[in-house]
C-alpha atoms as a PDB file:
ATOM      1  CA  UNK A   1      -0.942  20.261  -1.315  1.00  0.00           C
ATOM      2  CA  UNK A   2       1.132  18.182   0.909  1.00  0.00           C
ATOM      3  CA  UNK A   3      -0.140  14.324   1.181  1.00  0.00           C
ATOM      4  CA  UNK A   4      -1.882  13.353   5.241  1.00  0.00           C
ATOM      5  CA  UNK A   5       0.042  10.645   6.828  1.00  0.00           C
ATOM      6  CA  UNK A   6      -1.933   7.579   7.071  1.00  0.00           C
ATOM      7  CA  UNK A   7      -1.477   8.045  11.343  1.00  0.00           C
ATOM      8  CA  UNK A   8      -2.771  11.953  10.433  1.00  0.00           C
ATOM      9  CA  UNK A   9      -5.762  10.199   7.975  1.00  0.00           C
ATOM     10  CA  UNK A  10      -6.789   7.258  10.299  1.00  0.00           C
ATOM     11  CA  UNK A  11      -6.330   8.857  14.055  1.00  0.00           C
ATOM     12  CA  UNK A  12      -4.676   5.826  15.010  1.00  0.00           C
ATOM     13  CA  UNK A  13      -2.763   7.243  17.491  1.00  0.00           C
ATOM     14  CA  UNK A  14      -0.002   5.892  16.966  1.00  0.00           C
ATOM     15  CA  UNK A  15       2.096   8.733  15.356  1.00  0.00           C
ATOM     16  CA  UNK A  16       5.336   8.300  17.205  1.00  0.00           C
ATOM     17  CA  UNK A  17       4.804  10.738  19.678  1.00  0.00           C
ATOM     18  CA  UNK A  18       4.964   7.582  22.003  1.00  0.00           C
ATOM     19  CA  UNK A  19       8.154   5.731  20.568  1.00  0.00           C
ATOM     20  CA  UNK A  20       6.845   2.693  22.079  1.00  0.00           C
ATOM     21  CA  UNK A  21       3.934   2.726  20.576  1.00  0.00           C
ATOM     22  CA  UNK A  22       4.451   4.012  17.303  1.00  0.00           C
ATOM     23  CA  UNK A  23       3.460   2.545  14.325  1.00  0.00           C
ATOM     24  CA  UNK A  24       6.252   0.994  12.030  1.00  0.00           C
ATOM     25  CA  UNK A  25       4.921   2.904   9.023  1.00  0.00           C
ATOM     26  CA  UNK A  26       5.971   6.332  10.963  1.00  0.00           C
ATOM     27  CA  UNK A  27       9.766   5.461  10.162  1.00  0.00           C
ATOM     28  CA  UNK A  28       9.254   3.877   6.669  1.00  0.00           C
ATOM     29  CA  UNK A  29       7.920   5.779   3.653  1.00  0.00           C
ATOM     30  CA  UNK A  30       6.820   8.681   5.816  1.00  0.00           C
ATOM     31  CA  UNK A  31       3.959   7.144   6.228  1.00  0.00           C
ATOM     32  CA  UNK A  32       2.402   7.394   3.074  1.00  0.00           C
ATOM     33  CA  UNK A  33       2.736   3.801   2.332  1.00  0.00           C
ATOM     34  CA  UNK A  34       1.907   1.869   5.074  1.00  0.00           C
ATOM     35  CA  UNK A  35       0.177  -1.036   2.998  1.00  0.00           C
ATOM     36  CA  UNK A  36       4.383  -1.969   2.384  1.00  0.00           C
ATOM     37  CA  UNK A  37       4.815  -2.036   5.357  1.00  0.00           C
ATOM     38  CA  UNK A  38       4.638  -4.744   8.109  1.00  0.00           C
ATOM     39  CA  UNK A  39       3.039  -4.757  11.245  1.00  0.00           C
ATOM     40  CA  UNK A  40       1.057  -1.399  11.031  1.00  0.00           C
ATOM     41  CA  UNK A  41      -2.464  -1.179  12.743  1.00  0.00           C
ATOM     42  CA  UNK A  42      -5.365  -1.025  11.225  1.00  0.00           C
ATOM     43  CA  UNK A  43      -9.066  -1.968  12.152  1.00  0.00           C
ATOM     44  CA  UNK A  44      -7.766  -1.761  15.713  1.00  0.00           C
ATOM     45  CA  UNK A  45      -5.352  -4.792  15.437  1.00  0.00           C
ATOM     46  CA  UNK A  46      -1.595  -4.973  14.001  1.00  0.00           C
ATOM     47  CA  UNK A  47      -1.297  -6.591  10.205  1.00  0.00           C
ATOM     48  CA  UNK A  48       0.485  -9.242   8.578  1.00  0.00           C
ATOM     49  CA  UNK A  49       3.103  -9.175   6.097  1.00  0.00           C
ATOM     50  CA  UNK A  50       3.040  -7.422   2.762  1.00  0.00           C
ATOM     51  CA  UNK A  51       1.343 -10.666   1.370  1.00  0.00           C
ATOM     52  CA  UNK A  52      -1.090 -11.170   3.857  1.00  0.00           C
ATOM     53  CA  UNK A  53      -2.643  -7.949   4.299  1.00  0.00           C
ATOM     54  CA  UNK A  54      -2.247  -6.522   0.970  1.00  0.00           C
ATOM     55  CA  UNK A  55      -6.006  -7.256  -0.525  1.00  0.00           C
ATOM     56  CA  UNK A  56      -7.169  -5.686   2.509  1.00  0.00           C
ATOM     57  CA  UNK A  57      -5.255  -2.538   2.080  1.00  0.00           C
ATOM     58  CA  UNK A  58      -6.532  -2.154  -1.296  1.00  0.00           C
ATOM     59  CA  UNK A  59     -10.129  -1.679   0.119  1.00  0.00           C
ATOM     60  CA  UNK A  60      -8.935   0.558   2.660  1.00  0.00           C
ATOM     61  CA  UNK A  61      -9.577   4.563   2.213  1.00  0.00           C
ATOM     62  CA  UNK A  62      -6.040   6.017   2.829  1.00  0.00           C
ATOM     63  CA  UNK A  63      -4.781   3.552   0.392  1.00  0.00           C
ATOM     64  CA  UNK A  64      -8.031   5.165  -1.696  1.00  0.00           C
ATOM     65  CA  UNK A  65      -6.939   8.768  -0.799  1.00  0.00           C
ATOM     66  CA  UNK A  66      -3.060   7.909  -1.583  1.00  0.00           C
ATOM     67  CA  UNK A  67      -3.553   6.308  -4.604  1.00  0.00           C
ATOM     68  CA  UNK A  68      -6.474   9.000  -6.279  1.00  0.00           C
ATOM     69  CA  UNK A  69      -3.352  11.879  -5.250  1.00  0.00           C
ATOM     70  CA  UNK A  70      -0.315  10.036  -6.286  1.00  0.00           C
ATOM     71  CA  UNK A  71      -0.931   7.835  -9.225  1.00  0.00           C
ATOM     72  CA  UNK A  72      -0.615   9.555 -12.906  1.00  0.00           C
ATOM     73  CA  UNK A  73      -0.982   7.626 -16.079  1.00  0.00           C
ATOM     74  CA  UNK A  74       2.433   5.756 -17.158  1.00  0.00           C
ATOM     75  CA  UNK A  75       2.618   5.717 -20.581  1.00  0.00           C
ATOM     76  CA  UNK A  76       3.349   2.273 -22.015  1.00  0.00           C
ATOM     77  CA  UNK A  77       2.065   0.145 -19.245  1.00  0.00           C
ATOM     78  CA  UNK A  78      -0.498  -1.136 -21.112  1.00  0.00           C
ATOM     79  CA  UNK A  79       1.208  -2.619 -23.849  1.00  0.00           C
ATOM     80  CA  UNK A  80       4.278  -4.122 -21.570  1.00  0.00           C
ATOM     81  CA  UNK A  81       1.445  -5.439 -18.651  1.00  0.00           C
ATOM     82  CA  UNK A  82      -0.154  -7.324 -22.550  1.00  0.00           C
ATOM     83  CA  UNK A  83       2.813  -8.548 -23.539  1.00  0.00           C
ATOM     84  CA  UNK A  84       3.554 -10.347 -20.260  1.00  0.00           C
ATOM     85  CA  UNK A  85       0.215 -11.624 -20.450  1.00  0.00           C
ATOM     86  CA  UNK A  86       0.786 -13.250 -23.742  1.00  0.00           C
ATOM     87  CA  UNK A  87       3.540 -14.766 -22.980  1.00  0.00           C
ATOM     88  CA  UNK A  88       2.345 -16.215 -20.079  1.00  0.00           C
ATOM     89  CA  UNK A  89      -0.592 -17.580 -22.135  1.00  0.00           C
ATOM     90  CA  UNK A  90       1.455 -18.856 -24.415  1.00  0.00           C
ATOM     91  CA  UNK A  91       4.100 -21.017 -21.911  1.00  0.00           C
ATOM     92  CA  UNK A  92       0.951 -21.969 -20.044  1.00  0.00           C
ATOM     93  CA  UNK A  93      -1.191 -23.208 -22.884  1.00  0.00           C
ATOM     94  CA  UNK A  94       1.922 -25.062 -24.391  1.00  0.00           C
ATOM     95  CA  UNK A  95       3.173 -26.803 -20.850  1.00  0.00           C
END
């Protein structure tokens, strides 16, 4: 089963059947990762940067709908992702 867009998902409108108003996620990542991407629409107004939109994405149902189709357990994530927390404990507990 092929992936929606998030323009096909959301009805935004702004699929780039208009070139001048098409959404910058329609050129990047085939639109299947528009949270990376600045400048996309969303809630009706254009978004930040990466940083500043981010948390927001994370609540958002495509990103929902992406992420429940796309993600697959990594083995060894776990143990690296503890590792770097350790040693982050350790540097900031001894600064």
């Amino acid at each position: 089963m092929e992936k929606m867009t998030c323009w096909e998902f959301k009805k935004c409108g702004r699929d780039g059947a208009n070139k001048a108003n098409a959404c910058p996620a329609y050129t990047t990542h085939n639109g299947h990762s528009c949270w990376r991407v600045a400048g996309t629409m969303c809630g009706g107004k254009v978004q930040g940067t990466f940083a500043e939109k981010y948390s927001n994405c994370m609540e958002c149902d495509y990103y929902g709908y992406i992420k429940s189709n796309t993600m697959a357990p990594v083995k060894g994530v776990r143990p690296a992702f503890n590792r770097v927390s350790q040693n982050v404990d350790i540097r900031t507990n001894h600064s």
